[in-house]
N, C-alpha and C. Protein backbone atom coordinates (compact mmCIF):
# COMPACT_ATOMS: atom_id res chain seq x y z
N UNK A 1 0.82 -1.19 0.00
CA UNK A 1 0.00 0.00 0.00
C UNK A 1 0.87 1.25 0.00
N UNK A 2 1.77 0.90 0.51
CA UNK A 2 2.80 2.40 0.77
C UNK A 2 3.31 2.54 -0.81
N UNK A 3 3.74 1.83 -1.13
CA UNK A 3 4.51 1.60 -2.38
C UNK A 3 3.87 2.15 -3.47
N UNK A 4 2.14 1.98 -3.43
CA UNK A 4 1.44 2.62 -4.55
C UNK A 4 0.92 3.73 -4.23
N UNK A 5 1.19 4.60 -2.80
CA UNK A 5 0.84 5.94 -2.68
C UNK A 5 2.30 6.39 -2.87
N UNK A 6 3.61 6.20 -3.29
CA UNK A 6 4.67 6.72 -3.39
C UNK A 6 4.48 6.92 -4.96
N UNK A 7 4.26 5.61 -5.59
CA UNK A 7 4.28 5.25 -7.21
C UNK A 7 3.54 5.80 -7.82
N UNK A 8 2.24 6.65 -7.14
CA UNK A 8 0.94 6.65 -7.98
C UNK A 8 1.43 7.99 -8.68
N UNK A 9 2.25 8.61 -8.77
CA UNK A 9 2.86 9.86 -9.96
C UNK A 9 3.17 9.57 -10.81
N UNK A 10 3.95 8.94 -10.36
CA UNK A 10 5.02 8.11 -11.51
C UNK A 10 4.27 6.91 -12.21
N UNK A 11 3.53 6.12 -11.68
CA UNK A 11 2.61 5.31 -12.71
C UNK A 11 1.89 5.82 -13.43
N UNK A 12 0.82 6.68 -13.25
CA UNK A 12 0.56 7.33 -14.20
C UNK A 12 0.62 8.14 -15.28
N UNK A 13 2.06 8.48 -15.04
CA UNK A 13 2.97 9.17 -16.29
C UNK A 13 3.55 7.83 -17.15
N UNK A 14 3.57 6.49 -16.26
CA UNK A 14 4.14 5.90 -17.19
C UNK A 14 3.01 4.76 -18.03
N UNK A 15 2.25 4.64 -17.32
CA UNK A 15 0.88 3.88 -17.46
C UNK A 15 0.74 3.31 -19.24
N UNK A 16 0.64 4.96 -19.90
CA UNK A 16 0.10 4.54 -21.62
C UNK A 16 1.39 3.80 -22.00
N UNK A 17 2.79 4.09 -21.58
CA UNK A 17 4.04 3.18 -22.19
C UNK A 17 4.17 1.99 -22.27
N UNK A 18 3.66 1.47 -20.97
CA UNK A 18 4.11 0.10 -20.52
C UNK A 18 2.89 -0.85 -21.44
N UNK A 19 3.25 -1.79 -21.94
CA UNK A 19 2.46 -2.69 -22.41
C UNK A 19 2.01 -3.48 -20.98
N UNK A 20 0.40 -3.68 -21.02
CA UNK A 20 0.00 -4.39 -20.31
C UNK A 20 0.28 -5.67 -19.46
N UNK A 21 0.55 -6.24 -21.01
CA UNK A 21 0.74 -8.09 -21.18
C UNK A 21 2.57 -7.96 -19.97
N UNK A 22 2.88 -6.98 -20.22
CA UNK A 22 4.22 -7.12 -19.13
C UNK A 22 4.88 -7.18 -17.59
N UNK A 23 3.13 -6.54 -16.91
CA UNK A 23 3.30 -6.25 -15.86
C UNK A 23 2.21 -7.55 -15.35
N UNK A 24 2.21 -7.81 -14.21
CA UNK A 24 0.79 -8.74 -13.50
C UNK A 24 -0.50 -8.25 -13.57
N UNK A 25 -1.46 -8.41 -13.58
CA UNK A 25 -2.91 -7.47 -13.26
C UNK A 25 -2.44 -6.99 -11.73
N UNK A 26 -2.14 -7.94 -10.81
CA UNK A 26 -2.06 -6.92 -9.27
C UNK A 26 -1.42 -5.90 -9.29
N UNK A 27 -0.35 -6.15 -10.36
CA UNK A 27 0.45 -4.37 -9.78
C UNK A 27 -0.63 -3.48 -10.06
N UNK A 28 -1.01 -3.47 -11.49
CA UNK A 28 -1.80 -2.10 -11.68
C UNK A 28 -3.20 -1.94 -10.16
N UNK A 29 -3.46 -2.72 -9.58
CA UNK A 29 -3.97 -3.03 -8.74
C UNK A 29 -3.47 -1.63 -7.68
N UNK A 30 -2.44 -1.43 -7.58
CA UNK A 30 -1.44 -0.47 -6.82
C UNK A 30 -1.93 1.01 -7.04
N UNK A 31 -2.20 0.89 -8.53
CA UNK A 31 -2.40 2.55 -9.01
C UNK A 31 -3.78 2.87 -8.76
N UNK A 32 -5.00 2.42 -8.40
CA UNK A 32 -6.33 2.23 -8.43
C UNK A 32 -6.42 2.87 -7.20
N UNK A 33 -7.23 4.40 -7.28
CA UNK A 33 -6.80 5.31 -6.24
C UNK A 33 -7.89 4.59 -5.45
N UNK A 34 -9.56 3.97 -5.75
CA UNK A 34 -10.19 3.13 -5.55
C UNK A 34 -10.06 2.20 -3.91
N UNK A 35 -8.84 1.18 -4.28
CA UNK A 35 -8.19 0.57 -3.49
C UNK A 35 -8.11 1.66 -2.18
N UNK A 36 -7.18 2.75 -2.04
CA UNK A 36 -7.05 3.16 -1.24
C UNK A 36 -8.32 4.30 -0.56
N UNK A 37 -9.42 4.67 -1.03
CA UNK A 37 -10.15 5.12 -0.84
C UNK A 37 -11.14 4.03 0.54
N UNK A 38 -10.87 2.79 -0.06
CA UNK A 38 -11.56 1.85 0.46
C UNK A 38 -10.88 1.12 1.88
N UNK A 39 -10.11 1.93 1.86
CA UNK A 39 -9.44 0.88 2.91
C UNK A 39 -9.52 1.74 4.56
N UNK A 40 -9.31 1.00 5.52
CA UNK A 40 -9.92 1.03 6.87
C UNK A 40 -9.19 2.65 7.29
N UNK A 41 -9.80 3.51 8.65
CA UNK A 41 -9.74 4.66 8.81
C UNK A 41 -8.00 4.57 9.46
N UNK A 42 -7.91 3.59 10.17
CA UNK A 42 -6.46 3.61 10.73
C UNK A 42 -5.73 3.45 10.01
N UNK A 43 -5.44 3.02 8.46
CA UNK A 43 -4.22 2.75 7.55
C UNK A 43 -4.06 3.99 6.67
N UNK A 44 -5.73 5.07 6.89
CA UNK A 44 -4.79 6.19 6.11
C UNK A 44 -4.32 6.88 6.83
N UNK A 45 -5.08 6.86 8.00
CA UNK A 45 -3.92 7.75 9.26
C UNK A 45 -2.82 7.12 9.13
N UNK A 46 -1.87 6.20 9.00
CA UNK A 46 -0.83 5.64 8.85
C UNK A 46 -0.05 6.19 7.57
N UNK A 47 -0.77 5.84 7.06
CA UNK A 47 -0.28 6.23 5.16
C UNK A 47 -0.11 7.72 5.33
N UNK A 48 -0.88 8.72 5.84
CA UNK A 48 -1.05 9.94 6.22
C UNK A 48 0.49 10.46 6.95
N UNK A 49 0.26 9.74 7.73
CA UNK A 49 1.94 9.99 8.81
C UNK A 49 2.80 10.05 8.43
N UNK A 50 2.77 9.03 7.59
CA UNK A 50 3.98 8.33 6.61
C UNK A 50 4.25 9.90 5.78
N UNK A 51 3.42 9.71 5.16
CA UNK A 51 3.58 10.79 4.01
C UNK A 51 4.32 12.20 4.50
N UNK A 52 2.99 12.59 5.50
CA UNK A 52 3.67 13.91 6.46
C UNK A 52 4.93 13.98 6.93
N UNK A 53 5.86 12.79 7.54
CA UNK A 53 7.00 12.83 7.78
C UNK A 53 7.87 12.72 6.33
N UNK A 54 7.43 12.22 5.39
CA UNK A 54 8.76 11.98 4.34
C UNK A 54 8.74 13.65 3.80
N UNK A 55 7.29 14.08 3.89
CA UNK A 55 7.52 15.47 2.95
C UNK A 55 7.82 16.32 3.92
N UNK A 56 7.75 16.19 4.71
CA UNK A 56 8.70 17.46 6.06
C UNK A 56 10.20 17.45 6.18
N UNK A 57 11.04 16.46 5.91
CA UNK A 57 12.05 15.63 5.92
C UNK A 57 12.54 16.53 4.27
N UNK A 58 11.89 16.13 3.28
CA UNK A 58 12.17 16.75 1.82
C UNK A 58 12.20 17.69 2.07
N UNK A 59 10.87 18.25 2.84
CA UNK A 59 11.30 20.58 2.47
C UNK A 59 12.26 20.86 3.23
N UNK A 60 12.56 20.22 4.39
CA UNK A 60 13.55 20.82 5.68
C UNK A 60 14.36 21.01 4.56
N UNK A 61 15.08 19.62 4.19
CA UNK A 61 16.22 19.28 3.03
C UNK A 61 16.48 20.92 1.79
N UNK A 62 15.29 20.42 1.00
CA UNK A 62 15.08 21.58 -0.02
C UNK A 62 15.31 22.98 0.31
N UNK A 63 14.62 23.23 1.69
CA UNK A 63 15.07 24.74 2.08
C UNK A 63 16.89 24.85 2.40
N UNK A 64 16.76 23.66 3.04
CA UNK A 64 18.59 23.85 3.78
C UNK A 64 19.16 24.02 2.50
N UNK A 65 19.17 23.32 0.91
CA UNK A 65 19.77 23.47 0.50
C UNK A 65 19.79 24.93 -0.48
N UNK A 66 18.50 25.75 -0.72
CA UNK A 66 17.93 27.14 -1.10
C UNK A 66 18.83 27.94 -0.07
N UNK A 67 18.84 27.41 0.96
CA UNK A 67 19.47 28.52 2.01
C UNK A 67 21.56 28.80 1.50
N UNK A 68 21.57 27.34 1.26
CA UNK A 68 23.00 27.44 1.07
C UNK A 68 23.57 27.94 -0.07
N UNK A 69 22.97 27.48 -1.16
CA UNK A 69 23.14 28.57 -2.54
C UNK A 69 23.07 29.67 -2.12
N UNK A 70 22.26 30.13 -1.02
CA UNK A 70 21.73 31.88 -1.04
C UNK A 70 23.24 32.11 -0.79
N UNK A 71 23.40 31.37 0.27
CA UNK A 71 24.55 32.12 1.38
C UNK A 71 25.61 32.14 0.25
N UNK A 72 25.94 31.05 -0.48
CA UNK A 72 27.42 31.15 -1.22
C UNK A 72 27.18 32.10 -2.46
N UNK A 73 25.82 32.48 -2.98
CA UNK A 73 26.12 33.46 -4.17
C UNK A 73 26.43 34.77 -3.32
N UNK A 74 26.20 35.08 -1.98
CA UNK A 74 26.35 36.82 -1.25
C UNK A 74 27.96 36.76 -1.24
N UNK A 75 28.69 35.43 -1.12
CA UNK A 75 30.04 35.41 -0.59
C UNK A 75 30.86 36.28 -2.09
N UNK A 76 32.02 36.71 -1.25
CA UNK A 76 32.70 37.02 -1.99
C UNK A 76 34.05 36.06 -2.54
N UNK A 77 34.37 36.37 -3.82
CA UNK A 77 36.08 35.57 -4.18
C UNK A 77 37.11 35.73 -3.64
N UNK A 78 37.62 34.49 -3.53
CA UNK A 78 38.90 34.62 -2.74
C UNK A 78 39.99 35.36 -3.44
N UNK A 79 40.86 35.86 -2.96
CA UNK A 79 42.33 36.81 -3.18
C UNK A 79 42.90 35.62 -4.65
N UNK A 80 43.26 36.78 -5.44
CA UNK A 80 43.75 36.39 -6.44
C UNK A 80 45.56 35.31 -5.89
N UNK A 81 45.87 35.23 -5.21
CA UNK A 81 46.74 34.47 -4.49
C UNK A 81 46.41 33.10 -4.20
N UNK A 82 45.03 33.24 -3.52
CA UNK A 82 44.77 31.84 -2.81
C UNK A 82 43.98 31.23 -4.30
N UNK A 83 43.67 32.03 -5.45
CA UNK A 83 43.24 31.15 -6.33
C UNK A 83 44.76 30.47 -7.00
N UNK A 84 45.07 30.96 -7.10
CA UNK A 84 46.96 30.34 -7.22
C UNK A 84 47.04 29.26 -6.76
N UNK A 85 46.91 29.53 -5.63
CA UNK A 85 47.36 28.09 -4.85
C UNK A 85 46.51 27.34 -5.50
N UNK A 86 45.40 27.11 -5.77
CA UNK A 86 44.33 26.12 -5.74
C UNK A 86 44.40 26.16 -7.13
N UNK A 87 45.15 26.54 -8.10
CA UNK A 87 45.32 26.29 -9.34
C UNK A 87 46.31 25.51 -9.73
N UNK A 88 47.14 25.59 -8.83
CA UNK A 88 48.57 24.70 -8.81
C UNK A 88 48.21 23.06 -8.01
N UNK A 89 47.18 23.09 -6.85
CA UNK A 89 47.00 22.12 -6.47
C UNK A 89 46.17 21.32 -7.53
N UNK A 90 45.47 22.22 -8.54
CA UNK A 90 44.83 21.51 -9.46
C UNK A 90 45.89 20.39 -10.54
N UNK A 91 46.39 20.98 -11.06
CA UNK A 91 47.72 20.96 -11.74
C UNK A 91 48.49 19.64 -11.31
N UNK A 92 48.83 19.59 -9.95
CA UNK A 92 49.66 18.74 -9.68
C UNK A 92 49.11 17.55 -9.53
N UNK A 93 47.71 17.32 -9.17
CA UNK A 93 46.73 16.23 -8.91
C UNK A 93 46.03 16.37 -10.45
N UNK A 94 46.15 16.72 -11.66
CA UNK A 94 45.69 16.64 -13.04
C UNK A 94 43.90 16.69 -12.86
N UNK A 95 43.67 17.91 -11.86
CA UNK A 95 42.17 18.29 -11.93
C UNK A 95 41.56 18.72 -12.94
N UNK A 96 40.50 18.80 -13.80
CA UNK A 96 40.17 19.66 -14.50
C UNK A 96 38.89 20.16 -14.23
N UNK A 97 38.37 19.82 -12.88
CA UNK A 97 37.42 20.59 -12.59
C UNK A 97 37.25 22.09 -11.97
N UNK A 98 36.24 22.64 -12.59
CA UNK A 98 36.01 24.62 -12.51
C UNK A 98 35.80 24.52 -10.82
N UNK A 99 36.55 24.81 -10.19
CA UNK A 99 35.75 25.34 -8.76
C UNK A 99 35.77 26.71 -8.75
N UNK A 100 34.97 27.28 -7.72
CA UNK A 100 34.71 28.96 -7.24
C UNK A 100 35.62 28.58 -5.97
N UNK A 101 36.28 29.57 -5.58
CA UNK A 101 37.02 29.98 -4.13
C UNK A 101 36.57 30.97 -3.63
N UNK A 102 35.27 30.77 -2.45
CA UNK A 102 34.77 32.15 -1.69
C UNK A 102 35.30 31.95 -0.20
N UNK A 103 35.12 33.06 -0.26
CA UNK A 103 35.95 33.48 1.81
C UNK A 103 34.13 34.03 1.92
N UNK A 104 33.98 32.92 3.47
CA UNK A 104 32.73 33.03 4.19
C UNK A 104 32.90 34.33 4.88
N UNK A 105 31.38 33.94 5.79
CA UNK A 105 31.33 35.53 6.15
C UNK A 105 31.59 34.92 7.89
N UNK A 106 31.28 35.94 9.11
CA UNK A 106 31.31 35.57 10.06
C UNK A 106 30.28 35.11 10.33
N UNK A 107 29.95 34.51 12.17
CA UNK A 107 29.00 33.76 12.48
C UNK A 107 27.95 34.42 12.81
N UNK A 108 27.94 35.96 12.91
CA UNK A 108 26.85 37.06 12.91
C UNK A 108 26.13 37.35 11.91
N UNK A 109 26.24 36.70 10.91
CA UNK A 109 25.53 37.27 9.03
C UNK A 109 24.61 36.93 9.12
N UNK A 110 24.17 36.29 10.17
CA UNK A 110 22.16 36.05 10.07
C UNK A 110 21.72 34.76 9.35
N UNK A 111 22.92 33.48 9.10
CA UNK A 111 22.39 33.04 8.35
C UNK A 111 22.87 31.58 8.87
N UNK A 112 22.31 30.67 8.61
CA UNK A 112 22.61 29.35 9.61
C UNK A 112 23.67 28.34 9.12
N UNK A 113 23.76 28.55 7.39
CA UNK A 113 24.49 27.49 6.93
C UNK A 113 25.74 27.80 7.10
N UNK A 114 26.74 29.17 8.37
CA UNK A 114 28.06 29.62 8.14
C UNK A 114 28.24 28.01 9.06
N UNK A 115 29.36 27.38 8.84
CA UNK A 115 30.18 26.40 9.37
C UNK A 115 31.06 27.45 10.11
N UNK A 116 31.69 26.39 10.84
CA UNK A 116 33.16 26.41 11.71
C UNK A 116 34.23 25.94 10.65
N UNK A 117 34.30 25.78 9.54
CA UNK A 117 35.66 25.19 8.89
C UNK A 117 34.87 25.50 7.64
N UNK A 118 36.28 25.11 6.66
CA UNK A 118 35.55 25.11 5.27
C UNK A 118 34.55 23.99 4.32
N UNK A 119 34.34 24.31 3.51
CA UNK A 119 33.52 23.83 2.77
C UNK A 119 32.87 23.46 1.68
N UNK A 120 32.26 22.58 0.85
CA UNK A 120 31.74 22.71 -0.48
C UNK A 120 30.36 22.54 -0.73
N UNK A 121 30.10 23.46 -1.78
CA UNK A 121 28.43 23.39 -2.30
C UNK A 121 28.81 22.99 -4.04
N UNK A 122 27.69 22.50 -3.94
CA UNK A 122 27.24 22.56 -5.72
C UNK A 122 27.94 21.36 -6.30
N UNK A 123 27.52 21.30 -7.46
CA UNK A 123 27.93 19.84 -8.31
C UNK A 123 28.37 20.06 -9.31
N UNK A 124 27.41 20.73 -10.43
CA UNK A 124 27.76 21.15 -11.49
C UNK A 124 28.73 22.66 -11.55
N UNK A 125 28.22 23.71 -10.68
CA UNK A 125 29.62 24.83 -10.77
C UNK A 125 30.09 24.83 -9.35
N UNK A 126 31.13 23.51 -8.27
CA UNK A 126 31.14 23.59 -7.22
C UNK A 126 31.79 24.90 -6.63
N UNK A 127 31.73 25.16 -5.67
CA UNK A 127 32.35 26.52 -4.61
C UNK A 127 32.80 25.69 -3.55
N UNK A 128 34.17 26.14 -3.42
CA UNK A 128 34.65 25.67 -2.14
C UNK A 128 34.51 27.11 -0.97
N UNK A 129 34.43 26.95 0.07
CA UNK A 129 34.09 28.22 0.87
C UNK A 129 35.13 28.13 1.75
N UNK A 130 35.74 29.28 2.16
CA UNK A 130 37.21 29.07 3.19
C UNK A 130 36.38 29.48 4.46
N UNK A 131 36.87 29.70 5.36
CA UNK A 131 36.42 30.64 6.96
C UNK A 131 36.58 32.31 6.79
N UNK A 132 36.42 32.86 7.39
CA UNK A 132 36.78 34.04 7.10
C UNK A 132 38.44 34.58 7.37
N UNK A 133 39.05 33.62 8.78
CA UNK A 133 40.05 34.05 9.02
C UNK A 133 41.07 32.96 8.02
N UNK A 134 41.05 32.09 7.31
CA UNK A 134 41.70 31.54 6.71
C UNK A 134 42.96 32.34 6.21
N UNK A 135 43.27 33.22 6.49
CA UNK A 135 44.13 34.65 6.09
C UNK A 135 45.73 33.90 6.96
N UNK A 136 44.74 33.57 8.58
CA UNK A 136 45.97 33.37 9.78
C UNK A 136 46.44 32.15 9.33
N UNK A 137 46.35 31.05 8.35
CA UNK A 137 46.80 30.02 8.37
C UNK A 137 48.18 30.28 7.53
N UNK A 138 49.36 29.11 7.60
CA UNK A 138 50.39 29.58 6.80
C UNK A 138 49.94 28.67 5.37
N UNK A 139 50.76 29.29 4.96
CA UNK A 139 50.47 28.30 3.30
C UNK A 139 50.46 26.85 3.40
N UNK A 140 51.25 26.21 3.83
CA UNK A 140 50.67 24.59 4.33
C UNK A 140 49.81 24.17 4.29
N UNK A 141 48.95 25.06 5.44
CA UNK A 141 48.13 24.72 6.03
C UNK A 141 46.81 24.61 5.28
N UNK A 142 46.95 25.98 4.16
CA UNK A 142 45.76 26.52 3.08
C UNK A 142 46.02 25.18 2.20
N UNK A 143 46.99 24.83 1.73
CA UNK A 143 47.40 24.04 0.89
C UNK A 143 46.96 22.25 0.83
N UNK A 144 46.82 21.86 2.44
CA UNK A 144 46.03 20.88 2.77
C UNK A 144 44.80 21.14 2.92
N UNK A 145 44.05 22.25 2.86
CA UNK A 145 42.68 22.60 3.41
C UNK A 145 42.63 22.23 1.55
N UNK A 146 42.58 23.05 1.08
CA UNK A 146 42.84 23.59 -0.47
C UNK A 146 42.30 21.41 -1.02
N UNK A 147 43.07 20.90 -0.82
CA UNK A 147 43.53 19.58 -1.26
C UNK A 147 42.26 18.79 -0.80
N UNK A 148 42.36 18.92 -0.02
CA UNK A 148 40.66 18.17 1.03
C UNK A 148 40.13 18.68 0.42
N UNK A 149 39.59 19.55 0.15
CA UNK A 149 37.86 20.33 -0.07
C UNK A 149 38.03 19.85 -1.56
N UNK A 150 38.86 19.86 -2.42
CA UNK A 150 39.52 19.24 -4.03
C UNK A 150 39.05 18.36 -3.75
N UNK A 151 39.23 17.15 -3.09
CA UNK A 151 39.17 15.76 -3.16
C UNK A 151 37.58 16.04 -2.95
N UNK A 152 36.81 16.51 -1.74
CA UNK A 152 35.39 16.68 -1.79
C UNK A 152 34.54 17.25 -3.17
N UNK A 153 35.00 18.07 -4.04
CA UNK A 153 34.68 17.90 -4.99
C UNK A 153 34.94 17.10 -6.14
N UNK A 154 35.72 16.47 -6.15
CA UNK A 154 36.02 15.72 -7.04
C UNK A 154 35.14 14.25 -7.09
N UNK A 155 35.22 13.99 -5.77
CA UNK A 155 34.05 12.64 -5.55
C UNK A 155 32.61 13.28 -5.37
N UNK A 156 32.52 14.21 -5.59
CA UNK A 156 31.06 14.84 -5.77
C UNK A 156 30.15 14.70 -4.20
N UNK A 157 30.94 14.88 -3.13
CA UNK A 157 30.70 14.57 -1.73
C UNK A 157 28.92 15.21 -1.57
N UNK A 158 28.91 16.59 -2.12
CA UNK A 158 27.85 17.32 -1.83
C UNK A 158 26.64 16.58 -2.55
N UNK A 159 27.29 16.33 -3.30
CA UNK A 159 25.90 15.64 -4.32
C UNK A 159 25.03 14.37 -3.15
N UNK A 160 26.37 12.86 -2.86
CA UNK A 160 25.66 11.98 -2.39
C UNK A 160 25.46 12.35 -0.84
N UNK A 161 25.64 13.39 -0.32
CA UNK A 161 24.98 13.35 0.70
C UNK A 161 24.01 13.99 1.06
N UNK A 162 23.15 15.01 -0.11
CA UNK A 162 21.86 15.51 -0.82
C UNK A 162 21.05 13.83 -0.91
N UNK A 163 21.83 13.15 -1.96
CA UNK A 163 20.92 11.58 -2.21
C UNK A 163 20.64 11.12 -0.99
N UNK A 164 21.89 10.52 -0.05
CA UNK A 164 21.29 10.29 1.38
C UNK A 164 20.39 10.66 2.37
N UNK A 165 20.62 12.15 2.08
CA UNK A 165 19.14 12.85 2.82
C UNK A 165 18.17 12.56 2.39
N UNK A 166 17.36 12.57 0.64
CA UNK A 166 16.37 12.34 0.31
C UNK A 166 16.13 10.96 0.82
N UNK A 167 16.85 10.10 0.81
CA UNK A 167 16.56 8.44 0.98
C UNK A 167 16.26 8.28 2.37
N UNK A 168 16.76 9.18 3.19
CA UNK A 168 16.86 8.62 4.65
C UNK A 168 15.00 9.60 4.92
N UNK A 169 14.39 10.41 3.78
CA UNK A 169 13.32 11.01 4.40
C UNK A 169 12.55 10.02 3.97
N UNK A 170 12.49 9.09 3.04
CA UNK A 170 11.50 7.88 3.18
C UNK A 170 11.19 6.84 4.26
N UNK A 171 12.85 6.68 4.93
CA UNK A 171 12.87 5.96 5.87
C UNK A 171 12.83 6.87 7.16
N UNK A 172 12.06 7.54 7.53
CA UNK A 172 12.21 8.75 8.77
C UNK A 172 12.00 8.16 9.84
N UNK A 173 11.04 7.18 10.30
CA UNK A 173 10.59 6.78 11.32
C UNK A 173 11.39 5.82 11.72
N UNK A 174 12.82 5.48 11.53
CA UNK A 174 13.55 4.38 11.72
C UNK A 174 14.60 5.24 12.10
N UNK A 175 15.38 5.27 13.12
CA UNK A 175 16.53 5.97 14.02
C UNK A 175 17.39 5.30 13.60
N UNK A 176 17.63 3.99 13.53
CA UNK A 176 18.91 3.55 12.72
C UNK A 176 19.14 4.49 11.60
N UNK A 177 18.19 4.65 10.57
CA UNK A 177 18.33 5.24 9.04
C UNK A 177 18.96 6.48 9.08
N UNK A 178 19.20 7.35 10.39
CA UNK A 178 18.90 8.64 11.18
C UNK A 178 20.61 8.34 11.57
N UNK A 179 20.90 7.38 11.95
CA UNK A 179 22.04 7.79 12.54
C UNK A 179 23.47 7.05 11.63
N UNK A 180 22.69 6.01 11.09
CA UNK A 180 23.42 5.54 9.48
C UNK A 180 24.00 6.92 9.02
N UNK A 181 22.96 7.75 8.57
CA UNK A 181 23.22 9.22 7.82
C UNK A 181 23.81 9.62 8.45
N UNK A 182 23.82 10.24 9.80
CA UNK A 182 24.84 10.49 10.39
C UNK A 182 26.51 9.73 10.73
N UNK A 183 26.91 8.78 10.79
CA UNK A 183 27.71 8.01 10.37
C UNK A 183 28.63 8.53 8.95
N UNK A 184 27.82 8.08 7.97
CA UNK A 184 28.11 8.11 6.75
C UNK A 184 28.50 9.45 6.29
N UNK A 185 27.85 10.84 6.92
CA UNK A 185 27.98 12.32 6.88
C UNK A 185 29.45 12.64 7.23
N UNK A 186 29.60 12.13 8.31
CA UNK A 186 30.84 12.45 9.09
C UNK A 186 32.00 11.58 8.78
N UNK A 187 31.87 10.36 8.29
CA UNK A 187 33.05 9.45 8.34
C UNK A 187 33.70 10.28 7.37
N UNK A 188 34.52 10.69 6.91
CA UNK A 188 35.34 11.63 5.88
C UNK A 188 36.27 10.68 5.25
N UNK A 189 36.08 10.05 4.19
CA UNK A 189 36.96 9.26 3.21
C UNK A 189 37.76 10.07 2.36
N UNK A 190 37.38 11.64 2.13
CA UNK A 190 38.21 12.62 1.48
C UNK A 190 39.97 12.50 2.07
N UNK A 191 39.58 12.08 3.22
CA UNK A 191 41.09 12.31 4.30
C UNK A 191 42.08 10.98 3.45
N UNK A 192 41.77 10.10 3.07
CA UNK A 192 42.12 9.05 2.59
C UNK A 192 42.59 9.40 1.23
């Protein structure tokens, strides 16, 4: 039952394609809004719940991630220097991916997505984001930061842990699924 209040969009967009003779008669059984109209008062409160938590779980998601574009298009570019560096680290590791280099703002800007360390957004035009004081570090130091946040874009870090969120809002009501994500968020394989 869950399965055909998730599917019932998507079946019906795909419905005229599929040849009949291919599927069972029960599946289409699934799409028959019918079925669920008919069924007892406690399973749509269930189905109901269900639903309410996966799509609360999606917008939290959707906004956090509206919020974070906001924040990285206000940022400004980093010093024609520190793009240096991070052009040479490209170079030596045979990158050819476009990143942006913005210097964040402080933790007063009103806005929730500032981190404590640096960072990456985006997939297709990624931004790596420094701290604001990233200034006090010596070149080394920029140079391993620089290299990490590279490697996070390069395995497209931001992307699968967008996928993980959406997946873990289907499974919401399960605290394992909750702390899996958490696990998996934090374990940092970039370091490797």
């Amino acid at each position: 039952a869950f399965l055909g209040v998730i599917l019932l969009p998507l079946g019906s967009a795909i419905l005229p394609v599929v040849a009949l003779e291919v599927i069972p008669v029960n599946f289409w059984a699934l799409f028959n809004i019918n079925v669920y109209l008919n069924l007892p008062v406690i399973i749509k409160v269930v189905i109901g719940i269900y639903l309410a938590g996966v799509f609360s779980v999606l917008i939290y998601r959707f906004w956090h991630l509206l919020e974070a574009i906001n924040y990285a298009s206000q940022l400004e570019l980093a010093p024609a220097e520190v793009n240096e560096i991070l052009v040479s680290i490209k170079k030596q590791n045979n990158l050819l991916e476009t990143v942006a280099l913005k210097v964040g703002q402080s933790k007063d800007s009103g806005s929730n997505v500032v981190s404590q360390g640096p960072f990456t957004l985006g997939v297709l035009r990624p931004i790596i984001v420094l701290p604001e004081d990233y200034n006090q570090w010596n070149r080394s130091t920029l140079m391993r930061v620089l290299t990490h946040e590279l490697a996070h874009v390069v395995r497209k870090d931001w992307f699968w842990q967008n996928v993980l969120q959406c997946l873990i809002a289907f499974v919401w009501f399960l605290p394992s699924a909750w702390r899996l994500g958490c696990l998996l968020y934090t374990s940092d394989a970039a370091d490797e």
